[in-house]
Protein backbone atom coordinates (compact mmCIF):
# COMPACT_ATOMS: atom_id res chain seq x y z
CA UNK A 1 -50.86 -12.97 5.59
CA UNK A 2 -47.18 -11.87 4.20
CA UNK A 3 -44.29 -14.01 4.32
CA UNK A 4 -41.28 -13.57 6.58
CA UNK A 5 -38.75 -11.47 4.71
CA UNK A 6 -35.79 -13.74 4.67
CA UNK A 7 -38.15 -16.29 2.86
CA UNK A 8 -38.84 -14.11 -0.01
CA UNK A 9 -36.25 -13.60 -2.69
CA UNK A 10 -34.94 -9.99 -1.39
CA UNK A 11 -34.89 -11.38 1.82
CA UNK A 12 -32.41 -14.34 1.05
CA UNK A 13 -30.42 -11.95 -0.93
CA UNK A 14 -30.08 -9.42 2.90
CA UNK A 15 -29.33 -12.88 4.53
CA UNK A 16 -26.69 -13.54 1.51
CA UNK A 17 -24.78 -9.95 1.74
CA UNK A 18 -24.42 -11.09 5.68
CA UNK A 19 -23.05 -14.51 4.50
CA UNK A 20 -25.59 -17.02 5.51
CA UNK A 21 -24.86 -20.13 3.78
CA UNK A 22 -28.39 -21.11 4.68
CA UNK A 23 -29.99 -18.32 2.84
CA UNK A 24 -27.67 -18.98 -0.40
CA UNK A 25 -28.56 -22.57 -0.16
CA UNK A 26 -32.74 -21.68 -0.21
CA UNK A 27 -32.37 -19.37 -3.31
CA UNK A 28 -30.17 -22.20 -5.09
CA UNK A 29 -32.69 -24.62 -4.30
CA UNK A 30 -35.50 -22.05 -5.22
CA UNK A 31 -33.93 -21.18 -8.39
CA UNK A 32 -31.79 -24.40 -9.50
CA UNK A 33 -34.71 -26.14 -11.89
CA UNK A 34 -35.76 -23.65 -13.55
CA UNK A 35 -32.28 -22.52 -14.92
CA UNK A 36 -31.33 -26.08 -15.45
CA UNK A 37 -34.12 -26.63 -17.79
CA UNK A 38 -33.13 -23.07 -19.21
CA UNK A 39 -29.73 -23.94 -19.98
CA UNK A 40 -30.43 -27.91 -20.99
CA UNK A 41 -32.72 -26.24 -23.74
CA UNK A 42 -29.64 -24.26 -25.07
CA UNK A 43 -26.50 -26.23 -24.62
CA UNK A 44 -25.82 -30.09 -23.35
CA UNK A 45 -26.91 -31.08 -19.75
CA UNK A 46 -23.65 -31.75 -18.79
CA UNK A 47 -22.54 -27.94 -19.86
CA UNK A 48 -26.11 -26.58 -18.41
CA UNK A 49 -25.31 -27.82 -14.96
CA UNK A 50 -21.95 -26.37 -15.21
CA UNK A 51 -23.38 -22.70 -16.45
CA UNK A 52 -25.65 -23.03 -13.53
CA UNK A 53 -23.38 -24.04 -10.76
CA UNK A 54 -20.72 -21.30 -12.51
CA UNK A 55 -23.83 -18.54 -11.65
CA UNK A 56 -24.45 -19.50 -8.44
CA UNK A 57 -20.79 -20.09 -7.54
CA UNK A 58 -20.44 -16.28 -9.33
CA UNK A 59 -23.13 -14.95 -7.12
CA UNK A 60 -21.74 -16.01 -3.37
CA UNK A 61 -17.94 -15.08 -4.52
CA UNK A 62 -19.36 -11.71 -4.94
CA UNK A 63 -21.70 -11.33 -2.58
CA UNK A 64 -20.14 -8.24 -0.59
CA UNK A 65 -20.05 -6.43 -3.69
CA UNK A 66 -23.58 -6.84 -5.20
CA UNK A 67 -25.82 -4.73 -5.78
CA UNK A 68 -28.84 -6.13 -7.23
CA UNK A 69 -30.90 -3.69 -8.95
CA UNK A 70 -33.93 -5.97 -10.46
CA UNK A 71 -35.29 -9.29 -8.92
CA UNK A 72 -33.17 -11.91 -8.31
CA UNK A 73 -34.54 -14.31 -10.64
CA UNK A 74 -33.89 -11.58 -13.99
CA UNK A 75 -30.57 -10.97 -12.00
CA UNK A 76 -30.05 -14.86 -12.64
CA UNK A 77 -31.09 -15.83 -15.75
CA UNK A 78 -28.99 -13.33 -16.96
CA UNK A 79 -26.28 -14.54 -15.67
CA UNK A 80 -26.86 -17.50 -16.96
CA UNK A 81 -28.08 -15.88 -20.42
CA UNK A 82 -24.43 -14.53 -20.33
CA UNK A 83 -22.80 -17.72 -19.64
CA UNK A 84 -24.61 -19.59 -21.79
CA UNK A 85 -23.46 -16.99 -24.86
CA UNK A 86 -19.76 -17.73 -23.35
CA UNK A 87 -20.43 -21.29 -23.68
CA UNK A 88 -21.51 -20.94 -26.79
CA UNK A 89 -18.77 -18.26 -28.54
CA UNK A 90 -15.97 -20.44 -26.96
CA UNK A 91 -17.24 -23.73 -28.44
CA UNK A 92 -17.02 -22.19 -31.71
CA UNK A 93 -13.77 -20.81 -31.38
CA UNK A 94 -12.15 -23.77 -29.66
CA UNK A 95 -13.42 -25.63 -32.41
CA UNK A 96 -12.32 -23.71 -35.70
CA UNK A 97 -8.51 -23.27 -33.87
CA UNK A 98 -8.39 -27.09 -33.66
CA UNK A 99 -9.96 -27.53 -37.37
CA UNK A 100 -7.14 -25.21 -38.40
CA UNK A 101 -4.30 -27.10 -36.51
CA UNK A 102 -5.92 -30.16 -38.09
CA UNK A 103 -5.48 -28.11 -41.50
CA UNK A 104 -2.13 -26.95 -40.79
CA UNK A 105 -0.52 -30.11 -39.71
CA UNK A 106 -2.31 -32.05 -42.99
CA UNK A 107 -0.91 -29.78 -45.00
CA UNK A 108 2.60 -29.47 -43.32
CA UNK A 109 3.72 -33.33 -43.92
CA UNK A 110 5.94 -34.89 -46.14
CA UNK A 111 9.21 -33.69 -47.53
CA UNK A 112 8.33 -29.97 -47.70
CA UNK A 113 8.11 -30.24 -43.54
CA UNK A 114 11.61 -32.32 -43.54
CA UNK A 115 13.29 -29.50 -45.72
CA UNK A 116 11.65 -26.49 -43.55
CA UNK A 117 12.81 -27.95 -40.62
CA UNK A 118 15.92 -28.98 -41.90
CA UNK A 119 16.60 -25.58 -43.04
CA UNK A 120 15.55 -24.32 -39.56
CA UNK A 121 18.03 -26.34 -37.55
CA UNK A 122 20.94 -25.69 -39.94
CA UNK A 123 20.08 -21.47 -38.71
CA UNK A 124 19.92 -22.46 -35.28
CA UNK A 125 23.24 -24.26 -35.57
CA UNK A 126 25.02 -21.34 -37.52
CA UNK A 127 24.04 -18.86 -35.12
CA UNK A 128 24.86 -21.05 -32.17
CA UNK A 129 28.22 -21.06 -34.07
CA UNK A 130 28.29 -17.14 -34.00
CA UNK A 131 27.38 -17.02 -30.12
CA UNK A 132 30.24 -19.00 -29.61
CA UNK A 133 31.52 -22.23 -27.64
CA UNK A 134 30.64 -21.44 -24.15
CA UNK A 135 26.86 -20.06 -25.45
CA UNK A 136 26.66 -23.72 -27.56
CA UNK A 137 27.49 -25.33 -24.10
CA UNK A 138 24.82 -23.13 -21.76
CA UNK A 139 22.36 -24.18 -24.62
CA UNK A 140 23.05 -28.09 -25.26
CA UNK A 141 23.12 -28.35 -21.11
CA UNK A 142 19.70 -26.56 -20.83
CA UNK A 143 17.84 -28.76 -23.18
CA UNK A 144 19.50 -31.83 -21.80
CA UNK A 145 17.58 -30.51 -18.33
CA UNK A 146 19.96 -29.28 -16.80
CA UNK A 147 18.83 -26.21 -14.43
CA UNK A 148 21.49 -23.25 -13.78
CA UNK A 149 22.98 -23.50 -10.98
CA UNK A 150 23.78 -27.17 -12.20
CA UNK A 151 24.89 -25.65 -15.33
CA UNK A 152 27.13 -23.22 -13.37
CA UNK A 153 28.75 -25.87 -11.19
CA UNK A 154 29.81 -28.22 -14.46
CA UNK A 155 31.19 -24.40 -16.09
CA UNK A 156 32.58 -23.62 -13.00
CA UNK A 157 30.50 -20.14 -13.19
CA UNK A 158 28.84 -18.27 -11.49
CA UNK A 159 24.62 -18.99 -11.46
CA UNK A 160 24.04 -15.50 -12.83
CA UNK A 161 26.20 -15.44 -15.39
CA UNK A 162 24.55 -18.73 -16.67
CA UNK A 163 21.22 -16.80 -16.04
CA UNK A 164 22.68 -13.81 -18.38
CA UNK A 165 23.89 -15.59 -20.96
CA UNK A 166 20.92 -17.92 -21.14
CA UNK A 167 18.90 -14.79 -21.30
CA UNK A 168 21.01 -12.82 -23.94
CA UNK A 169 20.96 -16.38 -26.09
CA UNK A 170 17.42 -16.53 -25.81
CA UNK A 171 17.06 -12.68 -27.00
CA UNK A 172 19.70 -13.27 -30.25
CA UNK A 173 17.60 -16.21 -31.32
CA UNK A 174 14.31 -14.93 -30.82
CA UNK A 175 15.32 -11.55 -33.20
CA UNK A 176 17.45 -13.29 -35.95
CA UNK A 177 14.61 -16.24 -36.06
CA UNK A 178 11.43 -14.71 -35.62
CA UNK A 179 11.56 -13.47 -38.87
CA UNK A 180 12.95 -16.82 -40.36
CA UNK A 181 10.16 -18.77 -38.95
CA UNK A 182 7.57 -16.91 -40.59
CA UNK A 183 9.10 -18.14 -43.79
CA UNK A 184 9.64 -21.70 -42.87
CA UNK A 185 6.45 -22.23 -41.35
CA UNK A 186 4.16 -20.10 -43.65
């Protein structure tokens, strides 16, 4: 006796490449468990039926485009081997950044901060002074929330010239500070 192909695995995947939800929804149910239990041995439950739903979600996004070489269960697992690893590598990263943020702001506090930033406003303010009145103006307006045009009406100018000179600002503080910061802030 042989079974129907779109009940066995390379069958479903035929059925998948013509978009039957059906057929996606048999191999998800086929397949679902076992990766579940593969991924809840490796990372938390919660995560595992993320990686898992991420797979499947993975596989009928790209369905037009496969081209499945090996059974579909290997093709799955790793997927999910792969995601898993992701996971995993992220985890650690996201972790060490916010252990150094942790670091850096422990380490940042008390009067040495006040004087860096001190010092840091007082060159903001003498280059604003350098840019001149109108620049000081575009500036103060912007970070009180003010948007351009809005800026341009109070100036009585036009929007792109606001835009421009908000722009060139932006580029004369960026290249006289960027340099400065390093030394305030490391």
């Amino acid at each position: 006796m042989t079974v129907p192909i779109q009940n066995t695995d390379e069958g479903l995947v035929e059925l998948i490449h013509q978009n039957q939800t059906t057929a996606f929804h048999e191999l998800y149910e086929r397949y679902k468990a076992a990766m579940l239990i593969f991924a809840s041995q490796r990372v938390s439950r919660d995560a595992a039926e993320d990686l898992v739903q991420d797979v499947f979600l993975s596989l009928w996004k790209n369905r037009g485009q496969l081209e499945i070489k090996e059974r579909i269960g290997g093709y799955l697992f790793k997927a999910l081997r792969t995601k898993i690893i992701d996971h995993m590598s992220k985890g650690v990263h996201a972790q060490k950044y916010l252990d150094s943020i942790d670091d850096f702001a422990k380490s940042h506090t008390g009067t040495d901060a006040k004087v860096r930033e001190e010092t840091f406003l007082r060159r903001i303010e003498e280059l604003l002074r350098r840019c001149g009145p109108q620049y000081q103006t575009i500036l103060k307006m912007r970070l009180e929330g003010y948007n351009n045009q809005e800026i341009a009406d109070s100036l009585g100018l036009s929007e792109k010239t606001v835009r421009n000179q908000s722009s060139n600002l932006m580029k004369v503080l960026r290249s006289k500070l960027s340099t400065w910061m390093l030394f305030i802030f490391f």
